[in-house]
Protein backbone atom coordinates (compact mmCIF):
# COMPACT_ATOMS: atom_id res chain seq x y z
CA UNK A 1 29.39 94.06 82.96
CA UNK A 2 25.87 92.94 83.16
CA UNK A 3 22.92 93.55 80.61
CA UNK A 4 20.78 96.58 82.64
CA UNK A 5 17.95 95.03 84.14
CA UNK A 6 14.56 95.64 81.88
CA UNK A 7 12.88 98.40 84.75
CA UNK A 8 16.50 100.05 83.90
CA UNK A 9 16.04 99.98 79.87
CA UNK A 10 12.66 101.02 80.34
CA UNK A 11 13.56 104.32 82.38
CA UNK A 12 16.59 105.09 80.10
CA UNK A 13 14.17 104.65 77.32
CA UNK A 14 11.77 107.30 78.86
CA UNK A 15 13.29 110.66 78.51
CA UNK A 16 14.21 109.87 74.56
CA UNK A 17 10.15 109.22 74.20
CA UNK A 18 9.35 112.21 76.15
CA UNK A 19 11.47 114.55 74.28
CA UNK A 20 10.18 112.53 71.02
CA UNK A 21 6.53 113.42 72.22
CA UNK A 22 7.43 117.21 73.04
CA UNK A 23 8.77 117.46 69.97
CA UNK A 24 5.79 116.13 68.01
CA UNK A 25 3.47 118.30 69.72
CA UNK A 26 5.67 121.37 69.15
CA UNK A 27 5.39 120.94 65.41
CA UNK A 28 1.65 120.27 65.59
CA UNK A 29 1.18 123.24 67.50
CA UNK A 30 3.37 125.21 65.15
CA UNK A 31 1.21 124.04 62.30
CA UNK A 32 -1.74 124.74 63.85
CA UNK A 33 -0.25 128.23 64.97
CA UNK A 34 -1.65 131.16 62.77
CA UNK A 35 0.88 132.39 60.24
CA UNK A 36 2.05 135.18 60.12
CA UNK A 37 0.54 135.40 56.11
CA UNK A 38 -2.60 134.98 57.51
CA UNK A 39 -2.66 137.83 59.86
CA UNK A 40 -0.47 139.85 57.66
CA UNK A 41 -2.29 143.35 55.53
CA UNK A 42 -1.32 143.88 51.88
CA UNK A 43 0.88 146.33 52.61
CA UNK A 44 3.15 143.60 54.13
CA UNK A 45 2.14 141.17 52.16
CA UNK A 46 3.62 143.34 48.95
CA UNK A 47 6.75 144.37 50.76
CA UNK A 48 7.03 140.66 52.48
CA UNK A 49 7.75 142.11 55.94
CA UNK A 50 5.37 139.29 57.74
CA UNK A 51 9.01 137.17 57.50
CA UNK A 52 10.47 139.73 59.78
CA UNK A 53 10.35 137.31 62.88
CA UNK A 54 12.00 134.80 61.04
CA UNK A 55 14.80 136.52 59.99
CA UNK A 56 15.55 137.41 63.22
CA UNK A 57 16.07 133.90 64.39
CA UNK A 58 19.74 134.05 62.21
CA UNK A 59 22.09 132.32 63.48
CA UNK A 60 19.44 129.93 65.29
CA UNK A 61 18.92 126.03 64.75
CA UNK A 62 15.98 126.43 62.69
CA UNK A 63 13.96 123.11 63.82
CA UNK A 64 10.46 122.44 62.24
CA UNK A 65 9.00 123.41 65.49
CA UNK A 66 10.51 126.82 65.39
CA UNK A 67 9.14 127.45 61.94
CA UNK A 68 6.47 129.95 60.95
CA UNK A 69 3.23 128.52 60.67
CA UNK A 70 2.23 127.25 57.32
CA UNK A 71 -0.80 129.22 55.93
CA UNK A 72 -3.96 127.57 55.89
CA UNK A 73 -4.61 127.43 51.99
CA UNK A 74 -0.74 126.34 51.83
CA UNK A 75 -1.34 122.96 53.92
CA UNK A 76 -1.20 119.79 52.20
CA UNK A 77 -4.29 118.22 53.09
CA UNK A 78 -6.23 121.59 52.09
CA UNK A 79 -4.35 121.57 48.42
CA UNK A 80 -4.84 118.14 48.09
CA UNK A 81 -9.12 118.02 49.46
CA UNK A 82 -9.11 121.20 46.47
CA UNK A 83 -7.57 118.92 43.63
CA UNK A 84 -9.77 115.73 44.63
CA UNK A 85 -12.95 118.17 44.42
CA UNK A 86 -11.54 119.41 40.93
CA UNK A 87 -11.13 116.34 39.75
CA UNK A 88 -14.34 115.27 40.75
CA UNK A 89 -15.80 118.01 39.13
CA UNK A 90 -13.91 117.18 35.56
CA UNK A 91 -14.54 113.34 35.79
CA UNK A 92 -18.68 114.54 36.28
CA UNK A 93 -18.49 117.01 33.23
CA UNK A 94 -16.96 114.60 31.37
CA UNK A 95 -19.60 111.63 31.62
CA UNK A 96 -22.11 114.68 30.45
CA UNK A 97 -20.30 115.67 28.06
CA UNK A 98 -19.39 112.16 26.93
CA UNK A 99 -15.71 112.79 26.96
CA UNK A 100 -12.45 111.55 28.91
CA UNK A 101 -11.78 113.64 31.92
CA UNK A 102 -8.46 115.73 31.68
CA UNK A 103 -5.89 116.21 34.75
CA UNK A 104 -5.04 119.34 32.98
CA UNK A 105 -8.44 120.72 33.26
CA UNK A 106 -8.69 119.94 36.81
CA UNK A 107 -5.47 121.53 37.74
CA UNK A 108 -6.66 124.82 35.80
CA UNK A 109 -9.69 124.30 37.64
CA UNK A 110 -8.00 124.04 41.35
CA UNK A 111 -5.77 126.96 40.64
CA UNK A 112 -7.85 129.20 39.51
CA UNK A 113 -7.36 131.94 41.43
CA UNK A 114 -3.20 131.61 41.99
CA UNK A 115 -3.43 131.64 37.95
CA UNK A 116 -5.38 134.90 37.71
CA UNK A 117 -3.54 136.48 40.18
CA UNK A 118 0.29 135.45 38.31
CA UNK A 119 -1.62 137.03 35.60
CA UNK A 120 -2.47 140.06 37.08
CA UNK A 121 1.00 140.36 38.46
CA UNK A 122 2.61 140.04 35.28
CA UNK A 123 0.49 142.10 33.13
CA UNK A 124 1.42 145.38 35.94
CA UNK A 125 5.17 144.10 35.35
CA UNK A 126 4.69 144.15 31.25
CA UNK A 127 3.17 147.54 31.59
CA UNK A 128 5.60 149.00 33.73
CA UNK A 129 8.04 147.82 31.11
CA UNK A 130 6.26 149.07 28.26
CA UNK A 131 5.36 152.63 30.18
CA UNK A 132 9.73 153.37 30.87
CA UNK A 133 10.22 152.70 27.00
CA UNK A 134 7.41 154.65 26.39
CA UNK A 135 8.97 158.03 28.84
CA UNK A 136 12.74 157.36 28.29
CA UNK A 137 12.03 159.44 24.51
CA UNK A 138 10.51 162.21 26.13
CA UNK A 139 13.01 162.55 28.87
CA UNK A 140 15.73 162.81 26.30
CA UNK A 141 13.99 165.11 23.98
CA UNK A 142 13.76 167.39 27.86
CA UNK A 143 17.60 167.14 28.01
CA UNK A 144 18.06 167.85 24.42
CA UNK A 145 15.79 171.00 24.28
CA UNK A 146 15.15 173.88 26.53
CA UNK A 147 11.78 172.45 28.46
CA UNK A 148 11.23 173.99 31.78
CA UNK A 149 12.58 171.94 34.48
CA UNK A 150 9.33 171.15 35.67
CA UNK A 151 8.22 169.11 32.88
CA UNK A 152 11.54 166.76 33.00
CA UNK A 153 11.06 166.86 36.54
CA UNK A 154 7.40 165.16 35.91
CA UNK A 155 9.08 162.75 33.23
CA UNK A 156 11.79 161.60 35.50
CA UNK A 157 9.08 161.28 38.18
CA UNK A 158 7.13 158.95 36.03
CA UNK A 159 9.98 156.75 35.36
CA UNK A 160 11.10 155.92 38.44
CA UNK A 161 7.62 155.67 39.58
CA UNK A 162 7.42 152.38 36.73
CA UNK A 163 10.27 151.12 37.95
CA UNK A 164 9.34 151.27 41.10
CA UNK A 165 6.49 149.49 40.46
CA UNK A 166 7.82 146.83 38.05
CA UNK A 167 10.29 145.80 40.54
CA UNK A 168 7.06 145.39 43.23
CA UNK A 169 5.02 143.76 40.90
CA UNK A 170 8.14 141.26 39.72
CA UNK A 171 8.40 139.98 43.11
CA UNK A 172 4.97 139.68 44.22
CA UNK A 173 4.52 137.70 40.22
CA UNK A 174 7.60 135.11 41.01
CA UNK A 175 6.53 134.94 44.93
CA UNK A 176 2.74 133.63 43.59
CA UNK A 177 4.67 131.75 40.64
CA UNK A 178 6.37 130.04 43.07
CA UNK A 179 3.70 129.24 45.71
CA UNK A 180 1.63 127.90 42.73
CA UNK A 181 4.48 125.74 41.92
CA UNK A 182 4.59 123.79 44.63
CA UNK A 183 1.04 123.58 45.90
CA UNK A 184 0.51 121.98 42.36
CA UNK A 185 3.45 119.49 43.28
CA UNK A 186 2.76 118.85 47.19
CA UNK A 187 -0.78 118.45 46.19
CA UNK A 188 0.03 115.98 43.19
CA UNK A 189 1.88 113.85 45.40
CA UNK A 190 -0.59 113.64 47.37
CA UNK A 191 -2.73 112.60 45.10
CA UNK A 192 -0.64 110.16 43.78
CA UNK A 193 -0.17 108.76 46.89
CA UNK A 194 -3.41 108.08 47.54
CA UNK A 195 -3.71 106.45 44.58
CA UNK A 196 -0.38 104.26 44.61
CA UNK A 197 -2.20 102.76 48.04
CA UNK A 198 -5.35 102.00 46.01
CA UNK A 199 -4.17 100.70 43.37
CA UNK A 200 -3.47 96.31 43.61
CA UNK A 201 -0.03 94.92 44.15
CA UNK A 202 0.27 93.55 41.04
CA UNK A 203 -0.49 96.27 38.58
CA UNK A 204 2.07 97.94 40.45
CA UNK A 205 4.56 95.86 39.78
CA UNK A 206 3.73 95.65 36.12
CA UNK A 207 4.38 99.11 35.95
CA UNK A 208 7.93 98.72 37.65
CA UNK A 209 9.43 100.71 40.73
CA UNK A 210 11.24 102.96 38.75
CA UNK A 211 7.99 104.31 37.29
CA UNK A 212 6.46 104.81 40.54
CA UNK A 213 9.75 106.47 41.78
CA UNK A 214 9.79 108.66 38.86
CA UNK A 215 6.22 109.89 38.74
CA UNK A 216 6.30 111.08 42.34
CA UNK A 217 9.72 112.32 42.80
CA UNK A 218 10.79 114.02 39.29
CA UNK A 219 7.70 114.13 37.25
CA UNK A 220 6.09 116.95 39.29
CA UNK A 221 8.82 118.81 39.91
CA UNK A 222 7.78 120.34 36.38
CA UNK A 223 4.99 122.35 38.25
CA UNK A 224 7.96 124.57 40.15
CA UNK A 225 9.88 124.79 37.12
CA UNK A 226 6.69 125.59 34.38
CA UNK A 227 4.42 127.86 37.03
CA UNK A 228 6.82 130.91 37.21
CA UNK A 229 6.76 131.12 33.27
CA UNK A 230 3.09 130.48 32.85
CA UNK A 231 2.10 133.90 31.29
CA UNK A 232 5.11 134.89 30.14
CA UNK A 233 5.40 133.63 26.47
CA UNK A 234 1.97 135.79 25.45
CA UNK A 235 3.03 139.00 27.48
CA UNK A 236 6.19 138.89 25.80
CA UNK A 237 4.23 138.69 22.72
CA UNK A 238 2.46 141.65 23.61
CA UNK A 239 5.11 143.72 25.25
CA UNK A 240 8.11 143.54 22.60
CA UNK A 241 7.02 145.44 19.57
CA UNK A 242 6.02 148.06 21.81
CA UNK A 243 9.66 149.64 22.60
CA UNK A 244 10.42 148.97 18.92
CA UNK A 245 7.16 151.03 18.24
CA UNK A 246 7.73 153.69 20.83
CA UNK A 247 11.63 153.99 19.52
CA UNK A 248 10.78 153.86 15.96
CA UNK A 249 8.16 156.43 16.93
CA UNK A 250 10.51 158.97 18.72
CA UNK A 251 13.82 158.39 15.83
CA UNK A 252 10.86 159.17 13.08
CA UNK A 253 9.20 162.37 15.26
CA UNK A 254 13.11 164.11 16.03
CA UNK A 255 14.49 162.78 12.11
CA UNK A 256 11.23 165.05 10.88
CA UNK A 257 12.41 168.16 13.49
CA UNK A 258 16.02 167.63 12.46
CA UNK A 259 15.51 168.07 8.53
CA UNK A 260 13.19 170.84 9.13
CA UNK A 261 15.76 172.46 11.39
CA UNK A 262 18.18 172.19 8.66
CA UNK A 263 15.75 173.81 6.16
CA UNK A 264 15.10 176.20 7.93
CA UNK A 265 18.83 177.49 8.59
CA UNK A 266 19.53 176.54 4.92
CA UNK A 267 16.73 179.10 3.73
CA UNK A 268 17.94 181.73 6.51
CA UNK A 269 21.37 181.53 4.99
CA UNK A 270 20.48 182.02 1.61
């Protein structure tokens, strides 16, 4: 059998672009789509029911043009246009201040906000924690004694109430832990993209392949692995001597009732 003719490669070659093409503009429409983050409230943001609709596509080829949209401050170019405008800012303050410019500083800078917010998240989780061992002494003093029922009914309330919100604020804490984590990292490589194009040929090579390689692929994966943990070595700091107090508190308040209790029927049975 012949070769096809080259009007005959050039038709069988058609549909394959065309469904190439579709397919391209499917995922820049998706992207450009608004997400569902973006139009979501804060009630579903906290209870993360805007990824409804894409749990009901189980089961489905999930193909990057039947994705949810990416939320605006999420997109690469928009992380990246932030951390070249925070460096910028550092490298400035710097020649003022007559010092180098520091990448950590401009990463502190450009995340800002996702920082505060981890923060803020935590802190609720830490007092929720610190709140139950704070109630759990009083509930069992209720159960121990002969307190109305509505006063261990308003103890028990309280503690499920913290738990109930620790377990809220946990997620919500490792869900902007985690979107901080790799907005650092897709922004980074950016960055360092950029960079590797600018940079000549031969300093390049000085530096080796491997480096390169290494820098972009494994040395910013650090961001997803460090970003979750960020405030959690000085709210831990914070939070555990306060059950130990709050314990400590409770065995030295019911050791004091005890011995007077036994006093008391000592004295009575002489």
């Amino acid at each position: 059998m012949g070769r096809p003719s080259g009007k005959g490669a050039a038709a069988a070659k058609r549909p394959s672009t065309e469904l190439s093409r579709q397919a391209s503009a499917s995922a820049f429409h998706a992207l450009e789509a608004p997400s569902p983050w973006d139009t979501a409230g804060p009630l579903s943001r906290l209870s993360f029911a805007f990824v409804r609709p894409l749990l009901r596509r189980r089961g489905e080829d999930l193909a990057a043009a039947r994705l949810l949209a990416i939320a605006r401050r999420d997109r690469v170019a928009r992380v990246a246009a932030r951390l070249d405008g925070a460096w910028a800012r550092e490298v400035a303050r710097a020649k003022a201040r007559r010092r180098p410019p520091r990448l950590g500083r401009a990463i502190l800078a450009c995340f800002a906000d996702e920082i505060a917010a981890l923060g803020a998240w935590m802190g609720v989780e830490y007092a929720a924690i610190i709140a139950q061992a704070a109630l759990i002494g009083p509930l069992i003093d209720w159960i121990a004694s002969d307190r109305p029922l509505a006063e261990g009914a308003a103890v028990g309330a309280a503690l499920v109430a913290c738990s109930l919100g620790q377990a809220l604020a946990h997620h919500a804490a490792f869900y902007v832990g985690m979107r901080l984590g790799w907005n650092a990292r897709l922004g980074m490589t950016k960055v360092l993209h950029a960079k590797l194009l600018a940079t000549a040929t031969a300093e390049v090579r000085r530096l080796g392949s491997g480096f390169v390689f290494n820098l972009v692929a494994t040395d910013v994966q650090r961001f997803d692995a460090v970003s979750t943990f960020l405030w959690a070595p000085p709210l831990c700091a914070l939070a555990l001597p306060a059950p130990f107090f709050f314990s400590s508190k409770w065995v030295g308040e019911n050791s004091g009732k005890s011995r007077w209790r036994r006093r008391s029927t000592r004295s009575r049975t002489r």
